[in-house]
Protein backbone atom coordinates (compact mmCIF):
# COMPACT_ATOMS: atom_id res chain seq x y z
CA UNK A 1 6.37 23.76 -35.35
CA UNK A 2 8.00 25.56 -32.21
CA UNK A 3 9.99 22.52 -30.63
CA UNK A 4 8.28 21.10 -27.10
CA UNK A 5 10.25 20.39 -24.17
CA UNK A 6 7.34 18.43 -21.81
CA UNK A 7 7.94 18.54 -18.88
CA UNK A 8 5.93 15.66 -16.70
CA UNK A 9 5.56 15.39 -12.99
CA UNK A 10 3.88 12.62 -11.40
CA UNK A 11 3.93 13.87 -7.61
CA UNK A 12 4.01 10.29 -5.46
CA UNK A 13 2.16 10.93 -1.72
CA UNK A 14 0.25 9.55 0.84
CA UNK A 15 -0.64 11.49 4.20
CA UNK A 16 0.45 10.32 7.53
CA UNK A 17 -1.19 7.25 8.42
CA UNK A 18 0.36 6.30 10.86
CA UNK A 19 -1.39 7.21 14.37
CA UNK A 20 2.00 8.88 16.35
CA UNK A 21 -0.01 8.05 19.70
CA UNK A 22 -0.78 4.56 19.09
CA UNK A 23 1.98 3.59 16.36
CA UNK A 24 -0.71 1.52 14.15
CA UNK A 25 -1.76 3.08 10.57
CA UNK A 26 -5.41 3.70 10.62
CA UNK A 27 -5.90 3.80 7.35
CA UNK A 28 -4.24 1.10 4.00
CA UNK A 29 -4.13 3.43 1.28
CA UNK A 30 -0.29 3.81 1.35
CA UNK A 31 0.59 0.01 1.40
CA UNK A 32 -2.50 -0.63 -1.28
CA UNK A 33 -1.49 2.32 -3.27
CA UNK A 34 2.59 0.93 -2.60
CA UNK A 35 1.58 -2.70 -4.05
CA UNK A 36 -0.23 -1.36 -6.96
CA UNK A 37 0.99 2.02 -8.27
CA UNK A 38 4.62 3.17 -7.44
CA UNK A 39 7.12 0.99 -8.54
CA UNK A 40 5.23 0.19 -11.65
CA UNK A 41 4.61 3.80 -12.67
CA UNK A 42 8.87 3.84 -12.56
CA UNK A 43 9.32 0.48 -14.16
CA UNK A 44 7.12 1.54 -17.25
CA UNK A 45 9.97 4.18 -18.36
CA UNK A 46 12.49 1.55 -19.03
CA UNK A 47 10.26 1.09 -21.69
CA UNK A 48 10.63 4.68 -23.36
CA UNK A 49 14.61 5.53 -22.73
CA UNK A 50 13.88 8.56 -24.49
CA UNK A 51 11.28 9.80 -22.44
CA UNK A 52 12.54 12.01 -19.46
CA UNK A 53 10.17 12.46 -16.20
CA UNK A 54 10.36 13.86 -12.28
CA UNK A 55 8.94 11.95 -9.56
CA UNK A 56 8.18 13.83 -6.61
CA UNK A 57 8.30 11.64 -3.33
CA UNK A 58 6.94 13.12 0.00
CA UNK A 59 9.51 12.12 2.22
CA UNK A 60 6.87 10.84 4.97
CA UNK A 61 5.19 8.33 2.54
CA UNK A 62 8.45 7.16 1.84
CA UNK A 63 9.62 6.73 5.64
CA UNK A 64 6.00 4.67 5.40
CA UNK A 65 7.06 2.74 2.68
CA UNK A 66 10.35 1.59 4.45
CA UNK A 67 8.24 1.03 7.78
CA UNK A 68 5.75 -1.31 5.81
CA UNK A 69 8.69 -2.92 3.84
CA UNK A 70 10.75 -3.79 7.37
CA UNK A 71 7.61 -5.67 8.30
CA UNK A 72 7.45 -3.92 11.46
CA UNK A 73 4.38 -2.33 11.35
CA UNK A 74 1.07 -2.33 12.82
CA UNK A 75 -1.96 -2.18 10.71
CA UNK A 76 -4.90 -3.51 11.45
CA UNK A 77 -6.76 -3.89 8.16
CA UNK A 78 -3.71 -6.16 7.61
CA UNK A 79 -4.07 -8.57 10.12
CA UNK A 80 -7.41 -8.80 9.66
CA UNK A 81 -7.35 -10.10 6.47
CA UNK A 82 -4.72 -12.17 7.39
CA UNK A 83 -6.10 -13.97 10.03
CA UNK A 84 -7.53 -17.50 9.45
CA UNK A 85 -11.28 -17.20 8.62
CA UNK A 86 -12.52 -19.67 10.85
CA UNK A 87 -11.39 -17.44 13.63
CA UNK A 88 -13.37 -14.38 12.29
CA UNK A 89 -15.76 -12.87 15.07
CA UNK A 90 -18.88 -11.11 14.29
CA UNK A 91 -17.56 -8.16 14.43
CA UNK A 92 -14.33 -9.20 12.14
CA UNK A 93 -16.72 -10.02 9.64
CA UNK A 94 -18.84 -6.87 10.02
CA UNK A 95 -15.39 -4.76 9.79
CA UNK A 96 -14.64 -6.91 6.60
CA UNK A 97 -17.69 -6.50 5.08
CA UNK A 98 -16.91 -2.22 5.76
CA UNK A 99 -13.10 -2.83 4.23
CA UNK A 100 -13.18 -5.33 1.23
CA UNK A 101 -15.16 -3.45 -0.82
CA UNK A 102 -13.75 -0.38 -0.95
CA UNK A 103 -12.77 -0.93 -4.71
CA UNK A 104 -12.99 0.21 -8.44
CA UNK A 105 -15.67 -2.04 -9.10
CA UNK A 106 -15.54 -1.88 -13.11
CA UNK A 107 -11.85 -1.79 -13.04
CA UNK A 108 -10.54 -3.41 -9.74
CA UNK A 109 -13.43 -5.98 -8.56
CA UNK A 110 -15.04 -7.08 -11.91
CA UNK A 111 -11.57 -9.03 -13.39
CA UNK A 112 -12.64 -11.42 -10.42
CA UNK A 113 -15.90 -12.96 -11.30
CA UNK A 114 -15.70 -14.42 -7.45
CA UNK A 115 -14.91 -11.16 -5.84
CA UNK A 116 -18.09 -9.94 -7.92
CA UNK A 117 -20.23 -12.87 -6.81
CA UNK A 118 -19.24 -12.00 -3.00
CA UNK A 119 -20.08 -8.58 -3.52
CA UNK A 120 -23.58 -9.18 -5.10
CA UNK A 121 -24.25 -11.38 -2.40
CA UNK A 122 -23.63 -9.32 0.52
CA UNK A 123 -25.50 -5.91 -1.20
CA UNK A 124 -28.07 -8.55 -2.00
CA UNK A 125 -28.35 -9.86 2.33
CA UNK A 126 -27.37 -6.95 3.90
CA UNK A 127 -26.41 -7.66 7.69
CA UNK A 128 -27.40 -11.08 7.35
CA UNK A 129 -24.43 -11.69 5.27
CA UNK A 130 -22.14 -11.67 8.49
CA UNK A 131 -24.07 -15.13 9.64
CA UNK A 132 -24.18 -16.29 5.44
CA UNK A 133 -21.18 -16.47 4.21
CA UNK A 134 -19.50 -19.82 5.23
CA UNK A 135 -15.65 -19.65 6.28
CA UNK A 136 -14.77 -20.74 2.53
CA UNK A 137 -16.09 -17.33 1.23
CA UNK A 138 -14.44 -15.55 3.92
CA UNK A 139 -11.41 -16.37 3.01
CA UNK A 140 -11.68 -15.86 -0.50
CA UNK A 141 -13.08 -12.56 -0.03
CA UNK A 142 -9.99 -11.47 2.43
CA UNK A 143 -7.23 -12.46 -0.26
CA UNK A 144 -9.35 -11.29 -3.10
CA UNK A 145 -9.79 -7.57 -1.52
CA UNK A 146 -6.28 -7.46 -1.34
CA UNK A 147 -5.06 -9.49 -4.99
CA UNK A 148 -7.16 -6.70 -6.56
CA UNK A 149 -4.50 -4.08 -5.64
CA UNK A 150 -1.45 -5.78 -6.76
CA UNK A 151 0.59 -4.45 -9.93
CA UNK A 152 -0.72 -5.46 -13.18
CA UNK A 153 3.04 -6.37 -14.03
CA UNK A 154 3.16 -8.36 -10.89
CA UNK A 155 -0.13 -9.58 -12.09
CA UNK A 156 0.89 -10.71 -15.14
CA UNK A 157 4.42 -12.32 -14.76
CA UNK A 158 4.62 -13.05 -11.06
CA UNK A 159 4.54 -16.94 -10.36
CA UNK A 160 3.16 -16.83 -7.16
CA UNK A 161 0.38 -13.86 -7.65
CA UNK A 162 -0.30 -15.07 -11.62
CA UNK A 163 -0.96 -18.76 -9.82
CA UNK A 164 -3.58 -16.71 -7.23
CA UNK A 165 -5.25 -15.32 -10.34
CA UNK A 166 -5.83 -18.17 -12.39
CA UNK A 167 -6.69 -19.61 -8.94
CA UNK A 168 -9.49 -17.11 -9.06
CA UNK A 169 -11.64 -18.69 -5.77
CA UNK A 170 -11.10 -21.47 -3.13
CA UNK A 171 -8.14 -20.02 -1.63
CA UNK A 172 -6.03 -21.44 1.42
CA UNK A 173 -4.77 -19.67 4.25
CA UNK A 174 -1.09 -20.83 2.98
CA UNK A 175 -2.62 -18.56 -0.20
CA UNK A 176 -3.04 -16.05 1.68
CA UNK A 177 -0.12 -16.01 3.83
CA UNK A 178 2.29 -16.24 0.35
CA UNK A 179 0.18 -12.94 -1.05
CA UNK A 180 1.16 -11.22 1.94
CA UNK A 181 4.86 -11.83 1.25
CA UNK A 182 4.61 -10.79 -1.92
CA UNK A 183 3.35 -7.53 -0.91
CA UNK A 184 5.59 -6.65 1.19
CA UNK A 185 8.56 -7.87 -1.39
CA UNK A 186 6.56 -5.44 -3.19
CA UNK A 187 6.93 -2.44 -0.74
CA UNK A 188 10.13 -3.18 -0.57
CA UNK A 189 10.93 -2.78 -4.33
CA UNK A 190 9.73 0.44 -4.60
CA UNK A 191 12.28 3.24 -3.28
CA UNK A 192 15.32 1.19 -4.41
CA UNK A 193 13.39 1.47 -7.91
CA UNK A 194 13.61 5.45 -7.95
CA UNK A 195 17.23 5.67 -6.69
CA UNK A 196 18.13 3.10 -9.97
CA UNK A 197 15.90 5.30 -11.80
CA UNK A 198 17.23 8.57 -10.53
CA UNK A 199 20.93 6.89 -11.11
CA UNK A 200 20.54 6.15 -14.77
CA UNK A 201 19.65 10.24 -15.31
CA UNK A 202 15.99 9.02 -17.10
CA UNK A 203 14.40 9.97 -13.91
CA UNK A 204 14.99 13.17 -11.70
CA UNK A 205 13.24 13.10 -7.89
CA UNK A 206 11.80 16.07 -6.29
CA UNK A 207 11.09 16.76 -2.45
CA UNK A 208 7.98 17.96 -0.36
CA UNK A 209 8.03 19.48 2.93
CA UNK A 210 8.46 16.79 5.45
CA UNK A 211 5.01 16.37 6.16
CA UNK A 212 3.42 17.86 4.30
CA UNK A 213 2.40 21.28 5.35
CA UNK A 214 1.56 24.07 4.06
CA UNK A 215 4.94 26.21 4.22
CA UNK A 216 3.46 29.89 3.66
CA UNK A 217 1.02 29.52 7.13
CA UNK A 218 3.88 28.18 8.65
CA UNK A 219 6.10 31.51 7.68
CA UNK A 220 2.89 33.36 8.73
CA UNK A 221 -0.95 33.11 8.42
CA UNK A 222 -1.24 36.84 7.37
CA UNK A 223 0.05 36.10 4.16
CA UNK A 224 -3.54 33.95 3.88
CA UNK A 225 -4.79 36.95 3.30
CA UNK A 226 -3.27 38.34 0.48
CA UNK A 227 -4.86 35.68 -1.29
CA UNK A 228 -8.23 35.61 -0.01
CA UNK A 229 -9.10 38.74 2.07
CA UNK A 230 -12.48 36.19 3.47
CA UNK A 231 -10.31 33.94 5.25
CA UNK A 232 -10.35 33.56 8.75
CA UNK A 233 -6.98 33.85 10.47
CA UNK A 234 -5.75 33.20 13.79
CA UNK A 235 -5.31 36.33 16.37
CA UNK A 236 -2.44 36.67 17.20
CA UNK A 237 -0.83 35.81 14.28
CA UNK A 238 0.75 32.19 13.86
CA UNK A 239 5.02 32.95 12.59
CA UNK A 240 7.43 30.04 12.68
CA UNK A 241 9.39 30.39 9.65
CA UNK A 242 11.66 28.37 11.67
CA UNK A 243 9.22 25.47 11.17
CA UNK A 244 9.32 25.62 7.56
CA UNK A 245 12.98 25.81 7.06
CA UNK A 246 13.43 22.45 9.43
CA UNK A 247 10.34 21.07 7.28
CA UNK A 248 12.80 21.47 4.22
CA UNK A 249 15.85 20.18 6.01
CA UNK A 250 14.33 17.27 7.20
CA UNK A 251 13.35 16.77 3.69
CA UNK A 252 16.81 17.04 2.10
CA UNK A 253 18.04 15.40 4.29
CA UNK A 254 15.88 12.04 4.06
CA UNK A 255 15.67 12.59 0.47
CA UNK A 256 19.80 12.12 0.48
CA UNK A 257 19.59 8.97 2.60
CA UNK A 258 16.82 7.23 0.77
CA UNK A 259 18.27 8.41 -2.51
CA UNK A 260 21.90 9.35 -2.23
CA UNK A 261 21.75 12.57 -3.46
CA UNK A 262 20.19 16.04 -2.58
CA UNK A 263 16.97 16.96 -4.34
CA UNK A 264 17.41 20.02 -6.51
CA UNK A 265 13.57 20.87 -6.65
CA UNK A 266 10.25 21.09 -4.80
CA UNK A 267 6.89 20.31 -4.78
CA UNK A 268 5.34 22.59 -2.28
CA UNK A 269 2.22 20.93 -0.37
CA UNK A 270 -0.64 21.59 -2.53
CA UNK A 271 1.47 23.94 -4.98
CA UNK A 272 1.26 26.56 -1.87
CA UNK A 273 4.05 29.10 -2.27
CA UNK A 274 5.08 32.43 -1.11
CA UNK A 275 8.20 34.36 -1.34
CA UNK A 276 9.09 33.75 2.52
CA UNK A 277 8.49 30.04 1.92
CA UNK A 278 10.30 29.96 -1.16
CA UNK A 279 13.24 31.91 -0.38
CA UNK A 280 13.99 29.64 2.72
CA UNK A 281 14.05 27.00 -0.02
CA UNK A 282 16.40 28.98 -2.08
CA UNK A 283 18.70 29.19 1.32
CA UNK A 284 18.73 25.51 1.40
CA UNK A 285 19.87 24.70 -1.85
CA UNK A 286 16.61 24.37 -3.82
CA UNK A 287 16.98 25.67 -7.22
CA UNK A 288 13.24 24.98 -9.02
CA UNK A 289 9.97 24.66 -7.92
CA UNK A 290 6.85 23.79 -9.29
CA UNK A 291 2.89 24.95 -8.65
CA UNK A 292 -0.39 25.50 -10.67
CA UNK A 293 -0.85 28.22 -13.43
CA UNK A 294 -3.16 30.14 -11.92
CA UNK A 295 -0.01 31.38 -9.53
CA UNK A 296 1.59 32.28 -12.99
CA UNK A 297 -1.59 34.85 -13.38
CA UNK A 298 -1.84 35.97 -10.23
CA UNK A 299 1.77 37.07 -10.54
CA UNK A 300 1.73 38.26 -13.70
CA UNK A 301 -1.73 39.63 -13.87
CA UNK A 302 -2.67 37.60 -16.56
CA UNK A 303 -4.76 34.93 -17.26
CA UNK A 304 -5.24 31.61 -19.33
CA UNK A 305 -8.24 30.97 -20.81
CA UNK A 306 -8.71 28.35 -23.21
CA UNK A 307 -10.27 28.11 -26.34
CA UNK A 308 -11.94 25.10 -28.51
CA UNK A 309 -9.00 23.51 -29.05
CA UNK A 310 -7.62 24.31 -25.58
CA UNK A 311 -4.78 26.31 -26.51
CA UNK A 312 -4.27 29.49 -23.78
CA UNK A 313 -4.22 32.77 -23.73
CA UNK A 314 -0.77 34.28 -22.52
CA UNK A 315 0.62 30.84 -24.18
CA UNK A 316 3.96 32.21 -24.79
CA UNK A 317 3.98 32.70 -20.80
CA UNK A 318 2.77 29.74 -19.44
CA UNK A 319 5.00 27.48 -21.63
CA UNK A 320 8.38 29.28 -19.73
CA UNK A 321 10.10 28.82 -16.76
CA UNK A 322 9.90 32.17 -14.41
CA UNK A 323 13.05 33.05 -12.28
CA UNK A 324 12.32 34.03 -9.00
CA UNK A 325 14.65 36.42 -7.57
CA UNK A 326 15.09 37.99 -3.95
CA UNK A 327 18.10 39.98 -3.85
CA UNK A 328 20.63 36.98 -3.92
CA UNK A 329 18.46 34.30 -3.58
CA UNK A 330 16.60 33.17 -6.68
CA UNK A 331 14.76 29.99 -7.98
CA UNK A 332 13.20 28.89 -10.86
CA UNK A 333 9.55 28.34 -11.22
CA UNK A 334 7.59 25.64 -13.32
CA UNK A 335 3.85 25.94 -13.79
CA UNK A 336 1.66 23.19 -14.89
CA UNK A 337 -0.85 23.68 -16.95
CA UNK A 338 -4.18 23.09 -15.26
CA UNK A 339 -6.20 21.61 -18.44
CA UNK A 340 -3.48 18.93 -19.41
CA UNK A 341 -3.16 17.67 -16.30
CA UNK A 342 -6.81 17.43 -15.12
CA UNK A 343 -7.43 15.59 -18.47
CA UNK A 344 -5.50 13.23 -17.16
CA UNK A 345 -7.04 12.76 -13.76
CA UNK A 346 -10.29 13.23 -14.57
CA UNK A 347 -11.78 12.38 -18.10
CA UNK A 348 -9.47 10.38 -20.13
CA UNK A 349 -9.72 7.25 -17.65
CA UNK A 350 -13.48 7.04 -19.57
CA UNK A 351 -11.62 6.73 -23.04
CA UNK A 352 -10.15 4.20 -24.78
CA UNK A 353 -6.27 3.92 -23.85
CA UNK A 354 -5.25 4.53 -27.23
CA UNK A 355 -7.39 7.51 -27.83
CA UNK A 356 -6.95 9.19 -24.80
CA UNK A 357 -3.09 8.63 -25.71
CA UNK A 358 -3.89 10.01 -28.92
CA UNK A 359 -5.70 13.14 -27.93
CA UNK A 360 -3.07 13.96 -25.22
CA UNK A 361 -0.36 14.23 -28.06
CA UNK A 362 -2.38 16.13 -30.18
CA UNK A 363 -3.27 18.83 -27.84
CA UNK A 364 0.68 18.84 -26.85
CA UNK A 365 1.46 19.26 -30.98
CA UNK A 366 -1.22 21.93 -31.22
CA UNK A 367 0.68 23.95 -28.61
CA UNK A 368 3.53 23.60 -30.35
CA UNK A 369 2.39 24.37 -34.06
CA UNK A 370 -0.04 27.38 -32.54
CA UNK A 371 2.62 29.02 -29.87
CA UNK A 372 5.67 31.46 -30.75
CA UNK A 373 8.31 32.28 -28.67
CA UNK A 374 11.30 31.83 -30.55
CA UNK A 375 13.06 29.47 -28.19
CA UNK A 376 11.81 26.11 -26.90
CA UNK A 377 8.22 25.89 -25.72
CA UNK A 378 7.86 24.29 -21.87
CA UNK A 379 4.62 22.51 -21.08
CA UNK A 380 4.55 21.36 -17.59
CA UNK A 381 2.29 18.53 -16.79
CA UNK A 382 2.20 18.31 -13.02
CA UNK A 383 -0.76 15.25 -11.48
CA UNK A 384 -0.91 12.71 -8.42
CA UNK A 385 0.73 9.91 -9.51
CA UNK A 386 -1.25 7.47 -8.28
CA UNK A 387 -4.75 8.22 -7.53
CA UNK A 388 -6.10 8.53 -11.00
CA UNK A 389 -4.90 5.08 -12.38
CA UNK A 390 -7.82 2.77 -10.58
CA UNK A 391 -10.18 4.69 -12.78
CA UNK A 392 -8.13 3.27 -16.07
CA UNK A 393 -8.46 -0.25 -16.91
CA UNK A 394 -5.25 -1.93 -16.28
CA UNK A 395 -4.38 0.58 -13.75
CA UNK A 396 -3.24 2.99 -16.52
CA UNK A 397 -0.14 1.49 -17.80
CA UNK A 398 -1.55 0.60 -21.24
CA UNK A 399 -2.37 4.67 -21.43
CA UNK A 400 0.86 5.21 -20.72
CA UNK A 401 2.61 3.20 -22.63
CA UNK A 402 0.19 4.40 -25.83
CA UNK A 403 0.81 7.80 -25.04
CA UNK A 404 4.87 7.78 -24.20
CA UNK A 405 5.28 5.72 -27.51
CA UNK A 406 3.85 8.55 -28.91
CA UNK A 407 6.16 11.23 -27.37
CA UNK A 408 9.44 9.05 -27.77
CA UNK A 409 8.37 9.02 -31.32
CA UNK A 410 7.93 12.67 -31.85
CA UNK A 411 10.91 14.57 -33.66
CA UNK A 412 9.32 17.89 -32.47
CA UNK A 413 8.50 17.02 -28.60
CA UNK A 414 11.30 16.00 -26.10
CA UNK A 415 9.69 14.80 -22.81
CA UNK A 416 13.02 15.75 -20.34
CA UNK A 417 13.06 16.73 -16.39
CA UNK A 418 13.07 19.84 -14.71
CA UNK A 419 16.38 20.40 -14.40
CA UNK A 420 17.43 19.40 -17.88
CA UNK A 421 14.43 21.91 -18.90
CA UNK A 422 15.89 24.47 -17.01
CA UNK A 423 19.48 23.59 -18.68
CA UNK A 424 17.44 23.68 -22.28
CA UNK A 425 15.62 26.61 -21.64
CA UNK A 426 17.57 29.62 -23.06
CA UNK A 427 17.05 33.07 -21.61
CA UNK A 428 14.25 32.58 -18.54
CA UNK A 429 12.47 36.02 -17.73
CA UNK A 430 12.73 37.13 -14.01
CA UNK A 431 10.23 38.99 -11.57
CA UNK A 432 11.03 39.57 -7.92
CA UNK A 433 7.95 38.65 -6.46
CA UNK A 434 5.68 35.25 -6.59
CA UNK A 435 2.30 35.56 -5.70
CA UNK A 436 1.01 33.65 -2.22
CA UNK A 437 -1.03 30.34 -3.39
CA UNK A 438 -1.95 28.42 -0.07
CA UNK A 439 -3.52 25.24 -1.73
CA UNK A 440 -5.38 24.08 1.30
CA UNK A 441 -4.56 27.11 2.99
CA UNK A 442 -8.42 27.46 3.78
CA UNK A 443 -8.42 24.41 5.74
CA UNK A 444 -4.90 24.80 7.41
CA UNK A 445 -5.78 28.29 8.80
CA UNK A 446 -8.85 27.05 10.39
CA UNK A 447 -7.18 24.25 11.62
CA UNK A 448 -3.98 26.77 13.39
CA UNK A 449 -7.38 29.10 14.64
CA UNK A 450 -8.76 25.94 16.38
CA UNK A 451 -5.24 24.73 17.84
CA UNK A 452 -3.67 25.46 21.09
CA UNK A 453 -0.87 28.53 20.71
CA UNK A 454 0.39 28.35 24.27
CA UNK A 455 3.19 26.46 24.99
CA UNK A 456 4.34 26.54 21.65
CA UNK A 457 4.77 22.53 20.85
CA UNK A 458 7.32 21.02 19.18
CA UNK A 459 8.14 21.13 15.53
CA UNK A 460 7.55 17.01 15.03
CA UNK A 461 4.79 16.66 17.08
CA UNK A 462 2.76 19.73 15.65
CA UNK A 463 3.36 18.48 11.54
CA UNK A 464 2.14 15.10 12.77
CA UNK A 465 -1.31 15.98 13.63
CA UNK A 466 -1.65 18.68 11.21
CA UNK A 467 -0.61 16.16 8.36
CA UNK A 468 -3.27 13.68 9.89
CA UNK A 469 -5.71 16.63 10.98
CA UNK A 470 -6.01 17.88 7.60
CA UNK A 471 -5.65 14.82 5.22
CA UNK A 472 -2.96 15.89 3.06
């Protein structure tokens, strides 16, 4: 069997919830997703010493993180569900009734036989449950929407939140008032988690774009396109390259504040890339990046279709790093493969932890006994790290465990990061030319078409509302 070097990146991001007008986050999923997914999926690797990953952080979810772990934040889900439920207006309750059930139901809600009795009872009233409910299930319905996020370790071994979950129902507002501390001890936990990690060499941390955007229709919204000739493009032409390289710089330099050293690679937004983008990147110091396969075929003029087992065609080329080179600028590119990863986002949360674990390590070994190349083979799995896991009982850390057991375990498969991959790799072929993948360049051209040219605004204030505009 050809040896494995597997290469797994669990890209960490939220988009910009916080309104820059009004200051207040109009949406929770950062501090929910914060409390239940992002320290954990870092603490689970102490586990497995010998298993090597690369955590991508977009630097504004982490400058949210730090704002939600100061306290000072405004956020009015929060206080809501915070406030004491015999003060609850009608339209508190109607808002709650919107908020708290916004859930996994079968893996979230239904570990709290309460939380399921609420929720039966207000599909089973309807609007009459605002004047039903008594204050008593108010309140247990506020801390139970938000005890449902917390981290199953947390859950498990925490003496305060393990006392709220044998509790299960009749909470107090002193409850209620020690979960909220405990989330935002939480938040604060997490980025001091990656630097340890990223200090101890088992973990290496990637960068994004400030916030967020996509760096090629920044450069210029021609290069749209090359990739799609249908898509509709601003007239005159939208060119800041300038944009894109303070985008980067912004990024390296809160990535070497929050984590005390520069990044070395990139995740660009939505895996869009183009050699303008990229080769500011190289400029700044960046020496890998990763995106999707299919920009592998599009450069190469190949493709990677899969057969039963779900091995690829043009193996030998997907499973190597590609050098990049533009005169003498040059980095290294990483491309994950599409099936792996989408396995794990989108159909092995409806198996069994064990033999989704199992399956995932066979494919992996098939690769390896099936594909020659006559130097290590590099299989890039590259997935949110976060969004997938409320779809996997226990929030995907048994899973995990099962399946990085399995890796550590493996004489033939070393699970490393990037840049020891790239130090492992042997000789990596070049080209001098990457082919222009825009991710949600579809949406972000519409978006510059729609927008005011004229005056130009300013770098900050235009990536805040396109982060927010678009979602990303």
């Amino acid at each position: 069997m050809n040896r494995v070097h597997l290469v797994l990146l669990w890209h960490m991001h939220q988009p910009q919830y916080r309104d820059p007008s009004s200051g207040r986050y109009v949406l929770p999923w950062t501090r929910l997703h914060a409390v239940k997914d992002y320290w954990g999926m870092v603490r689970v690797l102490e586990e497995f010493p010998r298993v090597h990953a690369t955590f991508n952080v977009v630097p504004s979810l982490g400058a949210q993180l730090e704002e939600y772990a100061s306290g000072q934040f405004r956020e009015p889900w929060f206080d809501l569900v915070l406030r004491p439920a015999d003060q609850l207006t009608a339209e508190d309750k109607a808002e709650i009734l919107v908020r708290a059930f916004q859930v996994n139901r079968e893996n979230l809600m239904s570990r709290w036989p309460r939380f399921v009795e609420l929720f039966e009872w207000a599909q089973a009233s309807g609007e009459r449950t605002v004047t039903t409910f008594a204050t008593r299930d108010w309140r247990d319905l506020q801390l139970l929407s938000q005890l449902a996020w917390m981290d199953e370790e947390w859950l498990a071994s925490d003496p305060v939140v393990t006392r709220l979950c044998k509790k299960g129902a009749n909470f107090t507002e002193r409850d209620k008032e020690q979960l909220r501390a405990k989330q935002l001890e939480l938040i604060g936990r997490v980025l001091p988690e990656y630097r340890r990690a990223a200090a101890s060499g088992q973990v290496e941390l990637s960068t994004t774009p400030y916030y967020h955007p996509i760096l090629p229709l920044l450069c210029d919204t021609d290069i749209a396109r090359t990739a799609n000739q249908w898509t509709p493009l601003p007239q005159p032409p939208f060119r800041y390259p300038e944009d894109a390289r303070e985008q980067l710089d912004r990024a390296r330099t809160y990535h070497e504040r929050v984590f005390g050293q520069a990044p070395a690679g990139l995740w660009p937004s939505e895996g869009s890339v183009s050699d303008q983008a990229l080769g500011i990147a190289a400029e700044l110091g960046f020496r890998w990046f990763a995106t999707d396969e299919g920009v592998l075929g599009r450069t190469l003029s190949i493709g990677f279709g899969r057969d039963a087992a779900g091995v690829p065609d043009n193996a030998a080329k997907l499973y190597s790093p590609l050098r990049v080179r533009w005169g003498q600028r040059e980095m290294i590119g990483f491309f994950r493969d599409h099936y792996l990863s989408d396995l794990i986002g989108f159909v092995y949360s409806r198996m069994g932890s064990g033999t989704a674990a199992e399956d995932l390590h066979r494919r992996i070994r098939a690769i390896g006994e099936r594909v020659r190349l006559g130097r290590p083979l590099t299989v890039s799995i590259i997935l949110d790290g976060e969004n997938a896991w409320e779809f996997f009982p226990q929030g995907g850390r048994e899973f995990l465990r099962q399946f990085y057991r399995r890796i550590e375990n493996d004489p033939d498969i070393r699970a490393l990061t990037v840049s020891e991959a790239i130090a492992q790799a042997g000789d990596i072929p070049t080209v001098e030319h990457i082919f222009p993948a825009l991710g949600a360049a579809a949406r972000g051209a519409r978006v510059l078409r729609a927008g005011r040219r004229a005056p130009r605004p300013r770098c900050t204030g235009r990536a805040d509302r396109a982060a927010i505009g678009r979602g990303l």
